[in-house]
Protein backbone atom coordinates (compact mmCIF):
# COMPACT_ATOMS: atom_id res chain seq x y z
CA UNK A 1 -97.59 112.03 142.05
CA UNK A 2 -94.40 114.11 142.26
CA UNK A 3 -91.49 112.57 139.38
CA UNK A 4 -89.05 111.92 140.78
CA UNK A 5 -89.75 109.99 143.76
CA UNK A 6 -93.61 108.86 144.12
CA UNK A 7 -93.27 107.23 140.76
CA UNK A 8 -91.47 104.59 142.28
CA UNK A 9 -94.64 103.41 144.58
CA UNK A 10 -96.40 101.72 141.53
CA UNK A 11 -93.43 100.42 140.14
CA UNK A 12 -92.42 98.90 143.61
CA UNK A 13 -96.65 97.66 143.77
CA UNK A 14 -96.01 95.87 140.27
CA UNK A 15 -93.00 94.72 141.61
CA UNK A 16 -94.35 93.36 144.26
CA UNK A 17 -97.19 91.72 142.93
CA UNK A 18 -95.61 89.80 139.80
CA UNK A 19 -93.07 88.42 142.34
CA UNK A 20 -95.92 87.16 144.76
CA UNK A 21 -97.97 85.75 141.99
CA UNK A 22 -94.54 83.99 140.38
CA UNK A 23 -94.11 82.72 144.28
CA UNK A 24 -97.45 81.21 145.16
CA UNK A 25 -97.69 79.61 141.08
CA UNK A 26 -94.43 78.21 142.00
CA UNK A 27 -95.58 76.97 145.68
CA UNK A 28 -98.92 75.63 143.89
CA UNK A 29 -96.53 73.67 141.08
CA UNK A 30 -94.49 72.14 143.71
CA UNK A 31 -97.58 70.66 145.68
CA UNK A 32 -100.16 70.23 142.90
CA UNK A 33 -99.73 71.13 139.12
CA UNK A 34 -103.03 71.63 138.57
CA UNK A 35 -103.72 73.90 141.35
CA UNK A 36 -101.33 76.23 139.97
CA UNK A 37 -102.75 76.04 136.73
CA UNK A 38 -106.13 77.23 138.16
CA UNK A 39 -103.91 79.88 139.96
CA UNK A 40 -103.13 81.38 136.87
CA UNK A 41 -106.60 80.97 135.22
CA UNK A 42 -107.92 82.49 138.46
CA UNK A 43 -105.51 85.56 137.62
CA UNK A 44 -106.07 85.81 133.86
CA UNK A 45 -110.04 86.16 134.84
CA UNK A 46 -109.46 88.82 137.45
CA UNK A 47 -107.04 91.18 135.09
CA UNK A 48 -109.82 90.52 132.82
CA UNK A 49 -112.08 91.31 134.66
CA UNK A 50 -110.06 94.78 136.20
CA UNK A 51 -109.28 95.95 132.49
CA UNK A 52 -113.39 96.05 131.34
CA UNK A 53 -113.98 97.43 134.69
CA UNK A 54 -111.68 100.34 134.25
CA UNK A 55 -112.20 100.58 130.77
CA UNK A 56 -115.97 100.65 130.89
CA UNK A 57 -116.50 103.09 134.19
CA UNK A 58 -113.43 104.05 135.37
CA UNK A 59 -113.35 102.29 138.36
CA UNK A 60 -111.28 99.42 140.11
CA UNK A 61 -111.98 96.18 141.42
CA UNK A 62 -112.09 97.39 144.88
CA UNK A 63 -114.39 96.68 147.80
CA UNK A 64 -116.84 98.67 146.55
CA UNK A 65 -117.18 97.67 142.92
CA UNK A 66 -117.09 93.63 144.52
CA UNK A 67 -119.68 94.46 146.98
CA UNK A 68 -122.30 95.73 144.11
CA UNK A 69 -121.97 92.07 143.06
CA UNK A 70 -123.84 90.93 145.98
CA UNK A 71 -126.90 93.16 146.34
CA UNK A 72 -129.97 92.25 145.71
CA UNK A 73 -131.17 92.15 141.50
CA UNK A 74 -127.01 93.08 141.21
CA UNK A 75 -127.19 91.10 137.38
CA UNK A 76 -130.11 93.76 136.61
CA UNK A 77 -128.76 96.56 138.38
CA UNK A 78 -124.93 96.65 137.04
CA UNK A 79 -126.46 95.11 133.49
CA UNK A 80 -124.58 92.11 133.36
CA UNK A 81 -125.17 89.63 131.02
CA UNK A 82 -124.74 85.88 130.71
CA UNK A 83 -122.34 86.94 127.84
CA UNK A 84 -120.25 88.54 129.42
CA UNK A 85 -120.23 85.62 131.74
CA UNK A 86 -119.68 83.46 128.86
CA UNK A 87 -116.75 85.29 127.81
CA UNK A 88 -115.08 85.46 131.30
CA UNK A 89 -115.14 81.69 131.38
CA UNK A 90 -113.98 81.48 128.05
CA UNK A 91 -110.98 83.81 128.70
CA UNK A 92 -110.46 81.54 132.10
CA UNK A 93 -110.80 78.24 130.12
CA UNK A 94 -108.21 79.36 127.39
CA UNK A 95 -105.84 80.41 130.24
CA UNK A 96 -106.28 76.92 131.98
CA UNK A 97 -105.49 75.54 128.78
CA UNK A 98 -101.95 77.89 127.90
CA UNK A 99 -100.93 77.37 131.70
CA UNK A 100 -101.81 73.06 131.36
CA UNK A 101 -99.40 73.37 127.57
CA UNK A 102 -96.56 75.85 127.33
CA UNK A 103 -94.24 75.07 129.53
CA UNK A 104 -91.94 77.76 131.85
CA UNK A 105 -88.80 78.68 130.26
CA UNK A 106 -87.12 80.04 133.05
CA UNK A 107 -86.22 79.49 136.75
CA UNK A 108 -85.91 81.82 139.66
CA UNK A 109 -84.05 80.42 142.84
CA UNK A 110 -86.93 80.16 145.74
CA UNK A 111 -84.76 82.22 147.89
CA UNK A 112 -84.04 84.65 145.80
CA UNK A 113 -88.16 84.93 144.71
CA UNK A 114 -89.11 85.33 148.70
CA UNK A 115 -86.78 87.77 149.13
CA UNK A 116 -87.49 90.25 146.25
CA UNK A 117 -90.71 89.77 147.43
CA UNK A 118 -90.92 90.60 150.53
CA UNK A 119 -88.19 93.57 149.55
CA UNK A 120 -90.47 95.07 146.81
CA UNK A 121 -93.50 94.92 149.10
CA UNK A 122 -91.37 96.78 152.21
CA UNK A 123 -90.04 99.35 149.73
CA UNK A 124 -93.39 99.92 147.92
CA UNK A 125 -95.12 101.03 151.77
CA UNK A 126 -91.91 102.70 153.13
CA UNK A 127 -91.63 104.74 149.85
CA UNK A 128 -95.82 105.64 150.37
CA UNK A 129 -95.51 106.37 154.19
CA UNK A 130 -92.50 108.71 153.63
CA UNK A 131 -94.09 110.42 150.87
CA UNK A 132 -97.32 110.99 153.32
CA UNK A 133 -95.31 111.89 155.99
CA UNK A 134 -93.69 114.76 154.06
CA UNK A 135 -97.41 115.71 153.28
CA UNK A 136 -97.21 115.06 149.84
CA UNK A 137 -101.33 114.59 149.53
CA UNK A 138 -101.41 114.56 145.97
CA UNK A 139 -100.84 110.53 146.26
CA UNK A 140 -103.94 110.31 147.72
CA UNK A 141 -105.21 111.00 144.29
CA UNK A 142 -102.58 108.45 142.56
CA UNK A 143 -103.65 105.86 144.84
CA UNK A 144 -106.86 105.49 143.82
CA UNK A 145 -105.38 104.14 140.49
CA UNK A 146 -102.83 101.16 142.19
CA UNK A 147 -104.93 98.18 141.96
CA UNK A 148 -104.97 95.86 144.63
CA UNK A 149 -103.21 98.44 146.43
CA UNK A 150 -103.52 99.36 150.07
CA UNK A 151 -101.22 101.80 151.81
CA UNK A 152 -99.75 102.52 155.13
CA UNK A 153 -102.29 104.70 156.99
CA UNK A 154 -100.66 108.33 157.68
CA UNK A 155 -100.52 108.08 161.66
CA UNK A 156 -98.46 105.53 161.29
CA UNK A 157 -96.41 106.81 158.92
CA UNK A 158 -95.96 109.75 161.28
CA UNK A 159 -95.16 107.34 164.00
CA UNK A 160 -92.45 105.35 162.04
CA UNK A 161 -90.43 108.39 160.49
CA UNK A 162 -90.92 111.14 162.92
CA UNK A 163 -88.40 109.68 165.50
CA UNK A 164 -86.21 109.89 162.24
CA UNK A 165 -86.27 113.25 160.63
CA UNK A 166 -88.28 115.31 162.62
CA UNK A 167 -92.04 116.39 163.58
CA UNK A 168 -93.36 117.64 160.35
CA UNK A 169 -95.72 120.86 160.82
CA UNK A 170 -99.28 120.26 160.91
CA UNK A 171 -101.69 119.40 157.57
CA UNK A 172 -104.71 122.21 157.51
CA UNK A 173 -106.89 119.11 155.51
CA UNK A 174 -106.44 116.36 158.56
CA UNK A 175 -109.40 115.83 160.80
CA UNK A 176 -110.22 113.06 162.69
CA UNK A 177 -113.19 111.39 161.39
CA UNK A 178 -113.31 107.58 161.84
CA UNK A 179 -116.88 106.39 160.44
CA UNK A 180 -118.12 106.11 163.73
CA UNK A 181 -120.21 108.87 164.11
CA UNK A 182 -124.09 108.85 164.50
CA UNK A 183 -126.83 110.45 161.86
CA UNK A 184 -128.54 113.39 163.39
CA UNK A 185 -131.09 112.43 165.80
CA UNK A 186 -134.66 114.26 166.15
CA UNK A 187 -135.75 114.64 162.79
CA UNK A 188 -137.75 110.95 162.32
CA UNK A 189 -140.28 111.97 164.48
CA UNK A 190 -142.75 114.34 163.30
CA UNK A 191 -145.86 116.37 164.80
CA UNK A 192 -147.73 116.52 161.54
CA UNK A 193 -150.73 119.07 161.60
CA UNK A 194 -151.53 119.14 157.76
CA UNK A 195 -152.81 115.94 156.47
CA UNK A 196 -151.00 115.69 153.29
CA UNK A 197 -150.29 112.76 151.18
CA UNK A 198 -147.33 112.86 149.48
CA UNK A 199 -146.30 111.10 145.77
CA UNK A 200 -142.34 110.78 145.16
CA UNK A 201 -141.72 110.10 141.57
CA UNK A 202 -137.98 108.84 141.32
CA UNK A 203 -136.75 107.66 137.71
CA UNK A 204 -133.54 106.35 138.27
CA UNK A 205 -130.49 107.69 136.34
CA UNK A 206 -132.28 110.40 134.82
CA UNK A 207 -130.03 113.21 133.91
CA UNK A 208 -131.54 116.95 133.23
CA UNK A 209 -129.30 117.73 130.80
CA UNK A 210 -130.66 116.03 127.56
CA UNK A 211 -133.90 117.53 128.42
CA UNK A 212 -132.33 120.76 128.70
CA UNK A 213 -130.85 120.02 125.27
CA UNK A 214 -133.83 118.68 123.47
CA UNK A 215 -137.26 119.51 125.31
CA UNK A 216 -138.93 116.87 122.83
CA UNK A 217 -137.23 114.10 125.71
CA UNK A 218 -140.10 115.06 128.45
CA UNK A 219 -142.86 117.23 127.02
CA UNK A 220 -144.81 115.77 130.30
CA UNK A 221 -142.44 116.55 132.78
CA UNK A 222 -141.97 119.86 131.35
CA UNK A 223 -145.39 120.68 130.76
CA UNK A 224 -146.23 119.68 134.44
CA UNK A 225 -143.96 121.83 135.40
CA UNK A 226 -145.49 124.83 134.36
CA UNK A 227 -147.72 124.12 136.86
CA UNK A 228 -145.84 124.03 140.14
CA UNK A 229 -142.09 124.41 140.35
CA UNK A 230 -139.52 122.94 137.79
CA UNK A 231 -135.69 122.63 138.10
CA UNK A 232 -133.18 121.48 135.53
CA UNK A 233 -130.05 122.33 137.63
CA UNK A 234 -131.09 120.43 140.53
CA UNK A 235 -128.45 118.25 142.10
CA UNK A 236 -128.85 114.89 143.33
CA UNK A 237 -125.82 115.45 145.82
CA UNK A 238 -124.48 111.79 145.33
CA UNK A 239 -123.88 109.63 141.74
CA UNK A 240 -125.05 106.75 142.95
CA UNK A 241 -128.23 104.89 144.21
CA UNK A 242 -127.62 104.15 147.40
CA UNK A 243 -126.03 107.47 148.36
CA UNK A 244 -128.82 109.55 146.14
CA UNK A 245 -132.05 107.87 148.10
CA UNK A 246 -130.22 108.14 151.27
CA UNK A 247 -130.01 112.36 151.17
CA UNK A 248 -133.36 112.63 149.43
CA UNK A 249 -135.35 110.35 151.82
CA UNK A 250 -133.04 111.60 155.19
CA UNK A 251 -131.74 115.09 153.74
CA UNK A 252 -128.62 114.01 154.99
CA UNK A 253 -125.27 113.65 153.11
CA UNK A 254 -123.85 110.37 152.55
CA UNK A 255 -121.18 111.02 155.49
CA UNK A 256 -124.12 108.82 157.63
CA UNK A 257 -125.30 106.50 155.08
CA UNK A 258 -123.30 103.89 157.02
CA UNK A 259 -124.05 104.25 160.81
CA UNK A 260 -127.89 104.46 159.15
CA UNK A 261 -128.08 101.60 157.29
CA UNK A 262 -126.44 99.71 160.45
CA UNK A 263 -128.70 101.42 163.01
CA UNK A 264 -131.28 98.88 162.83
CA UNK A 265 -133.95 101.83 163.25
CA UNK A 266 -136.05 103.41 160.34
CA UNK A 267 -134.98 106.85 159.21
CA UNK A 268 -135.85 109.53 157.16
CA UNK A 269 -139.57 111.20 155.72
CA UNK A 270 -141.28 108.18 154.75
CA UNK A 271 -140.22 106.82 158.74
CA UNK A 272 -141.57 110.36 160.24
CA UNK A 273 -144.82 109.92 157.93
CA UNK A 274 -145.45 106.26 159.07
CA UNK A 275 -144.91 106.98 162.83
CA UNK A 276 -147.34 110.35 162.08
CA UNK A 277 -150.07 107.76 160.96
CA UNK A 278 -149.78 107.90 156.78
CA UNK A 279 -150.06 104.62 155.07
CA UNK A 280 -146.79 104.48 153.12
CA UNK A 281 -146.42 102.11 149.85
CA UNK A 282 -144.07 101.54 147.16
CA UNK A 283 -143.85 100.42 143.47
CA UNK A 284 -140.60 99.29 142.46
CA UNK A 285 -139.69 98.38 139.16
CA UNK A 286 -136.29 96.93 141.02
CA UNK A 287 -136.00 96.32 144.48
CA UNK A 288 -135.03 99.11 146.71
CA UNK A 289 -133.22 95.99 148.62
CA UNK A 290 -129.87 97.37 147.17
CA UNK A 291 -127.98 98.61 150.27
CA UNK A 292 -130.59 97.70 152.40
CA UNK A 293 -132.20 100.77 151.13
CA UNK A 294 -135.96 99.86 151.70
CA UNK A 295 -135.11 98.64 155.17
CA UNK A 296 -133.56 101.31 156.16
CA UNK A 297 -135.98 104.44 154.62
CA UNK A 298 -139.66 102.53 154.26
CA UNK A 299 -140.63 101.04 157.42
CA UNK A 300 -143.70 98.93 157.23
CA UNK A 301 -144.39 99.55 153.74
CA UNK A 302 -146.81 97.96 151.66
CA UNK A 303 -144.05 96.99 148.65
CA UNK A 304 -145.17 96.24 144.96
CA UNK A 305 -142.55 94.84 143.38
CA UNK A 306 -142.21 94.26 139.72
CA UNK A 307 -142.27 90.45 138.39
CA UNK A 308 -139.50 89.88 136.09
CA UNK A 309 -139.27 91.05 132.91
CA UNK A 310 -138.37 93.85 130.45
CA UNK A 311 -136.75 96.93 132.24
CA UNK A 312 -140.18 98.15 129.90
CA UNK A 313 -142.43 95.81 131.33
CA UNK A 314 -141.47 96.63 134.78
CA UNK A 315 -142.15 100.13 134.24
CA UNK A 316 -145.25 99.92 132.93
CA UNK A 317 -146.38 97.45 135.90
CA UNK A 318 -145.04 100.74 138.12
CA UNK A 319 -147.62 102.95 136.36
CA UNK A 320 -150.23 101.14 136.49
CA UNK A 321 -149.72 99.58 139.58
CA UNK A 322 -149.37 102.83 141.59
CA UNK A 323 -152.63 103.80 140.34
CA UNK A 324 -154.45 100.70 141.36
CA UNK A 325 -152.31 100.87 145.07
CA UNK A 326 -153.61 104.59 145.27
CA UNK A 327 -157.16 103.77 144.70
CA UNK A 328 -157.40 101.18 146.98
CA UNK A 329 -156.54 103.62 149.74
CA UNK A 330 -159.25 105.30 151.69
CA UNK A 331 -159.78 108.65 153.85
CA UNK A 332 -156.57 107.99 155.52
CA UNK A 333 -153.33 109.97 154.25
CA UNK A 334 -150.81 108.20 152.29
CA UNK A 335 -146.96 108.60 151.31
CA UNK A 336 -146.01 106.14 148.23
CA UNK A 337 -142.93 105.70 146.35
CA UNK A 338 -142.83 105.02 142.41
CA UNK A 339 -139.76 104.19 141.30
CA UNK A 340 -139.05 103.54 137.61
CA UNK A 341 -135.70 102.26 136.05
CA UNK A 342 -136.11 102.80 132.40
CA UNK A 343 -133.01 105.11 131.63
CA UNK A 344 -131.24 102.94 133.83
CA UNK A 345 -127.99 100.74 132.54
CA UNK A 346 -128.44 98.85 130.14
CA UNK A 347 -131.77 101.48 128.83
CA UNK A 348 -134.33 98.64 128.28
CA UNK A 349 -132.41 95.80 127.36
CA UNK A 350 -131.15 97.51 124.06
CA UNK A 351 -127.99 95.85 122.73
CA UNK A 352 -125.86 99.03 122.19
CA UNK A 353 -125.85 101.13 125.11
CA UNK A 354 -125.35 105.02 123.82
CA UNK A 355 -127.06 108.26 123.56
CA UNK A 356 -129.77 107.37 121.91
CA UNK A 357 -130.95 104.37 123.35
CA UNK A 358 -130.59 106.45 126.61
CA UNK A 359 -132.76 109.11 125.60
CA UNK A 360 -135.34 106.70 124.26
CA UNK A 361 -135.63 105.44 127.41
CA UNK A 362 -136.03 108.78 129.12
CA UNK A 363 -138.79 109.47 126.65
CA UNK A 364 -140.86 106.37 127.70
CA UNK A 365 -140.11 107.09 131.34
CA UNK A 366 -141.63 110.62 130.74
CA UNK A 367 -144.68 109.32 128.89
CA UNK A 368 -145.54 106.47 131.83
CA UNK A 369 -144.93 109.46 134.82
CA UNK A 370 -147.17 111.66 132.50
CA UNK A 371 -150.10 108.75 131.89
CA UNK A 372 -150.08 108.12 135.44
CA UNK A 373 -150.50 111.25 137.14
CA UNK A 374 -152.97 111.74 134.27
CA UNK A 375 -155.16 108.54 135.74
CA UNK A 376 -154.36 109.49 139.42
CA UNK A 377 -155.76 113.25 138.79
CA UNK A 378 -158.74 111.75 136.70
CA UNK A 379 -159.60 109.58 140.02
CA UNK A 380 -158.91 112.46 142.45
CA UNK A 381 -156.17 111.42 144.07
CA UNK A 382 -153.90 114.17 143.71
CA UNK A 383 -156.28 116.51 145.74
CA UNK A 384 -154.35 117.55 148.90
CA UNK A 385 -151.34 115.38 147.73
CA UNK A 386 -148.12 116.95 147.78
CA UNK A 387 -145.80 115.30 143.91
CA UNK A 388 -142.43 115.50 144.19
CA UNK A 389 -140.62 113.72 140.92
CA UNK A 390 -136.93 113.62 140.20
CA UNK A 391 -133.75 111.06 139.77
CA UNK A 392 -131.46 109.29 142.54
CA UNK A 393 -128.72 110.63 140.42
CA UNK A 394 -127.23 111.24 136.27
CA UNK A 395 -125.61 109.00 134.35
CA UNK A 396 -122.18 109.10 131.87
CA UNK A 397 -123.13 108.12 128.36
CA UNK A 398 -119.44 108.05 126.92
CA UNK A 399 -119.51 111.71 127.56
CA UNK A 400 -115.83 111.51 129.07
CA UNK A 401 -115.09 107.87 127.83
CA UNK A 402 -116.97 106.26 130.43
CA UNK A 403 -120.51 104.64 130.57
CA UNK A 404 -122.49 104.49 133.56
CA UNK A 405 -122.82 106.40 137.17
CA UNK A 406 -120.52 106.67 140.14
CA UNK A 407 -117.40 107.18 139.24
CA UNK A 408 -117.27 110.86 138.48
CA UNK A 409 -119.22 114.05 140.56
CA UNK A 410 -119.47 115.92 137.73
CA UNK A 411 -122.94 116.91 136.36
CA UNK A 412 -123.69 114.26 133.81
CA UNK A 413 -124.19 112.60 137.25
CA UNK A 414 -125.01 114.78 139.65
CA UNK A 415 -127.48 117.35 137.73
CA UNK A 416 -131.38 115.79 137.83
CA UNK A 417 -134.61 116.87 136.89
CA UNK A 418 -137.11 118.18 139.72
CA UNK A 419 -140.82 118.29 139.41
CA UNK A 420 -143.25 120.09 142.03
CA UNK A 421 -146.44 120.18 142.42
CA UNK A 422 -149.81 121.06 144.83
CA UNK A 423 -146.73 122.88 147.16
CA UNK A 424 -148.32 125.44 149.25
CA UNK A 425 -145.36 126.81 150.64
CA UNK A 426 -142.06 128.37 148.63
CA UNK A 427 -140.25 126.17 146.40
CA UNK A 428 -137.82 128.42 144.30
CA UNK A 429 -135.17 127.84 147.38
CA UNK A 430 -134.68 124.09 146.19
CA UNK A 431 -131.28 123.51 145.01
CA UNK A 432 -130.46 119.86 146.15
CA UNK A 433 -131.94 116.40 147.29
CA UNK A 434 -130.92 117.82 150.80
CA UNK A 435 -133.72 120.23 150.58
CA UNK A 436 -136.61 117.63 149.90
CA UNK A 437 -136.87 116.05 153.54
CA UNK A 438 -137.64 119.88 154.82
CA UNK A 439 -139.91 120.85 152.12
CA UNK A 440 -142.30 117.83 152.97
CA UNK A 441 -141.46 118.71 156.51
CA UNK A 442 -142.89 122.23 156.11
CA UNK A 443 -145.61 120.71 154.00
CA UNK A 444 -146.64 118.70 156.83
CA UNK A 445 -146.86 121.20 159.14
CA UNK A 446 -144.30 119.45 161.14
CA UNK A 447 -141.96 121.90 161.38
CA UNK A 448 -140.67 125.58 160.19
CA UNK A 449 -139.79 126.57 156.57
CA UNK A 450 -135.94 127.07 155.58
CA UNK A 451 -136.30 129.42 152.33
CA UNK A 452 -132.89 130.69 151.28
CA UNK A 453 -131.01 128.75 148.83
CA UNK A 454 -127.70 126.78 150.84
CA UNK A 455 -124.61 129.24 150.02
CA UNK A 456 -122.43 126.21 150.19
CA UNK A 457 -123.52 122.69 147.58
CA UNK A 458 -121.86 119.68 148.49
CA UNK A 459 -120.95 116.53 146.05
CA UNK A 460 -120.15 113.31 147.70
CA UNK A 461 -118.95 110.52 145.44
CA UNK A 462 -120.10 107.09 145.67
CA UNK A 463 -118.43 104.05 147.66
CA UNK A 464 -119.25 101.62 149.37
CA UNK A 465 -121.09 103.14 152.90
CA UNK A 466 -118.63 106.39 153.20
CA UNK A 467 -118.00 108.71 149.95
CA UNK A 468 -114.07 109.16 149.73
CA UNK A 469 -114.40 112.52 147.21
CA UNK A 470 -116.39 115.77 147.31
CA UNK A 471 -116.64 118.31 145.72
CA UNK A 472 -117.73 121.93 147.71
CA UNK A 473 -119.50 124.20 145.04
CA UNK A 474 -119.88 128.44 146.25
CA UNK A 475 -120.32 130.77 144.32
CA UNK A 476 -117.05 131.65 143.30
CA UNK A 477 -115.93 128.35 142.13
CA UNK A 478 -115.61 124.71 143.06
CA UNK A 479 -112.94 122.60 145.14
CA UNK A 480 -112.64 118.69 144.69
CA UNK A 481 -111.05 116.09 147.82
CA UNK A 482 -110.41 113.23 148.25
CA UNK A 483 -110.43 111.34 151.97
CA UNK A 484 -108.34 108.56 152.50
CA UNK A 485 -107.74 107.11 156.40
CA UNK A 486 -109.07 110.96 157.63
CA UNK A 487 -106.73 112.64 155.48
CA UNK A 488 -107.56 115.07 153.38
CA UNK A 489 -106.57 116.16 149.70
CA UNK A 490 -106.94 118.45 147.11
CA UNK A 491 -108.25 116.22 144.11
CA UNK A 492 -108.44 116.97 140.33
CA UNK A 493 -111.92 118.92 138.78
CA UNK A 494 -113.38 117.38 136.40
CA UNK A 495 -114.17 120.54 134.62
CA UNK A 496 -110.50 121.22 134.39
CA UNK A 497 -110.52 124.53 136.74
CA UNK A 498 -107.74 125.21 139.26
CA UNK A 499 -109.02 127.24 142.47
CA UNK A 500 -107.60 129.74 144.30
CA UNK A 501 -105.35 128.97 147.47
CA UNK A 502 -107.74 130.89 149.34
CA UNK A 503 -111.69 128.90 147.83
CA UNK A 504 -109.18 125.42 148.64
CA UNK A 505 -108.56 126.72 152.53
CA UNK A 506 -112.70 128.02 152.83
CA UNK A 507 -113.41 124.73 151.19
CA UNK A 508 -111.33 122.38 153.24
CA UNK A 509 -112.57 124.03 156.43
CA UNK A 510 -116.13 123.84 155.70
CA UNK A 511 -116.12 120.46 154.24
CA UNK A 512 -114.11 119.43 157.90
CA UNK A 513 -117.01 121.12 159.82
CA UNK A 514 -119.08 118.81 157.78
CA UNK A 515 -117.86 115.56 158.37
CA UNK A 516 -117.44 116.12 161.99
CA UNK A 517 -121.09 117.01 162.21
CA UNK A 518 -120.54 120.67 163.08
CA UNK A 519 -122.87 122.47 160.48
């Protein structure tokens, strides 16, 4: 935010907010005591609640972090605990209790209270719309940081102070994306002329670069991939789940996660190798229910899903249950889905969530992959098979302050192992989870090879159904935006490089071609 000016938007939102909280308390007291008592308990619990949030991952209360709370498994998944719920109602009690005892020592007229109100809140979005509609983009960026904030979309700030001062010339970065667009039809159905079965390995939050650092981590990932094709710089695309499984099961980007998951139609390679006659199957260590994931990407699958337990326990019934699923298969070809969660938050139930308990549990993911394909090669199961084994996306281990995935495209959360094997066709063009789909495509016989590496890598940062930052990586350097309401702006690296005026305008442009569906 500019200085002078824009500093005055989150000082107007504070504004804004203590008045309205002062003026429904005071509503509340008038009526009820008690319900303003709760008010305030209510309010205690969310700061609370804001201040671990941001503390802890960087992130807001927002839409998106409220919505994780109601997936499916969300208390595994986002590694709550019941003492952390504890706490919270602790904290909420103890505010109940100051509100019910010490007594308000000063008075505001009503009048006076509604009108600084509704002042504060007026100023707050007039102050925002001007500074949008004199193209200052950079707010973009500062908005992400005013919680409970929501700002006057930029048409109509063009529309409210254009008749005042003047058309403003045009912003290279707008587009007019509104969410509604379609994924890309055609590729979910598949003429499949190789009979190949195909074995995706996905470890969730498994970042490459402690195995870069110490090879020790995954001597069996490693050693397998000696024998086919092995990646350490391989990028996941997304930081998050439900992003991550969407591109490597649709080769999409997460621009059409949304209009997918709402489609109400299967999509992606394990759709096109159902409809081509494989038997597809899962093992799931936690259910792939999260953003309607397994809904969406595994039609009619036969689903294993781990009983409760141990994040250890539920691995090991992944190993040993994908072997037993395999076996029971006969002549016909197959497609199945292991997915593991070990070096997922909070690393097999370990108390103190670091480094080293992360590792650990990237270790015993490595030696349950490595034991299984060891039993499914014994029993000949990986003849004609096609293994593909990598990560939905990295994780943050207090690298930059933060713990966790998400919140941050850089490559503690974007950069993921890749294991190939029994590929009969060129691999060493694989850069991203976008190239995966077409691999198994060309694998299949379903369709032609693409083998030149993409000149252009895009990031897309996690949300809720449509990322709101990317990052374009070329060769010459990398460009970070953010989206807000279709408008585009230039957003902060995270490895603290400026680019050139001329990588932000071939950036902008191609990342505009991209979410309009023009690549």
């Amino acid at each position: 935010m500019t200085p002078k000016f824009a500093v005055l938007v989150p000082l107007l939102h504070g504004l804004f907010l203590f008045c309205a909280f002062v003026l429904v308390r005071h509503g509340l007291a008038m009526v009820r005591p008690v319900a303003a008592h709760i008010f305030f308990a209510l309010c205690v619990s969310i700061l609370a609640i804001e201040i671990a949030i941001h503390h802890y991952t960087s992130l807001h209360l927002n839409r998106f972090v409220l919505s994780l709370a109601f997936q499916p498994q969300a208390q595994d998944q986002i590694g709550l605990s019941s003492t952390l719920l504890y706490l919270l109602a602790l904290i909420a009690g103890l505010a109940y209790l100051a509100a019910r005892f010490i007594r308000w020592r000063f008075h505001l007229p009503l009048r006076r209270l509604i009108i600084a109100t509704v002042l504060s809140l007026v100023a707050a979005q007039a102050l925002y719309g001007f500074l949008l509609y004199q193209r200052d983009t950079g707010l973009l960026n500062s908005q992400r940081d005013l919680v409970f904030f929501t700002g006057l979309h930029h048409y109509h700030a063009e529309r409210l102070f254009t008749p005042l001062f003047g058309s403003r010339p045009s912003n290279p970065y707008a587009q007019s994306y509104n969410g509604t667009a379609s994924p890309r039809t055609g590729g979910d159905t598949w003429t499949v002329t190789r009979k190949r079965n195909l074995l995706l390995v996905v470890a969730d939050s498994t970042r490459s670069g402690d195995i870069k650092d110490d090879p020790s981590l995954a001597p069996n990932l490693l050693g397998l991939g000696k024998r086919g094709f092995l990646s350490l710089n391989h990028s996941s695309v997304a930081n998050c789940t439900h992003f991550g499984m969407h591109t490597l099961l649709s080769g999409e980007l997460a621009t059409t996660f949304g209009p997918a998951r709402h489609s109400k139609r299967a999509h992606g390679l394990f759709a096109a190798l159902a409809e081509a006659g494989h038997m597809v199957s899962t093992t799931e260590a936690q259910s792939l229910d999260w953003y309607d994931l397994a809904t969406t990407y595994l039609p009619g699958a036969v689903r294993d899903l781990a009983p409760a337990g141990s994040s250890s326990a539920k691995d090991d019934y992944v190993a040993v249950q994908t072997v037993r699923r395999l076996k029971q298969i006969g002549n016909e070809p197959w497609a199945h889905l292991a997915y593991f969660n070990g070096p997922h938050f909070p690393y097999d139930d370990q108390e103190n969530a670091n480094v080293n308990t992360y590792r650990d549990a990237i270790q015993a993911t490595d030696r349950r992959i490595g034991q299984m394909l060891r039993e499914l090669a014994a029993s000949g199961l990986l003849t004609n098979t096609l293994v593909i084994i990598t990560s939905d996306h990295g994780e943050d281990i207090l690298d930059n302050g933060t713990l966790g995935h998400g919140n941050t495209l850089n490559d503690a959360q974007t950069k993921v192992p890749l294991v190939i094997l029994g590929a009969s066709v060129p691999t060493d063009w694989i850069r991203s989870h976008r190239d995966i789909l077409p691999l198994v495509r060309a694998e299949m016989g379903a369709g032609p090879l693409r083998a030149l590496p993409r000149a252009t890598e895009v990031q897309t940062g996690c949300d809720y159904e449509f990322p709101q930052s990317f990052a374009i990586t070329e060769t010459d350097g990398r460009v970070d935006f953010r989206l807000q309401d279709g408008l585009l702006a230039l957003a902060p690296s995270p490895n603290g490089t400026t680019p050139t005026e001329a990588q932000v305008r071939r950036a902008s442009f191609k990342l505009i071609q991209l979410l309009n569906q023009k690549e």
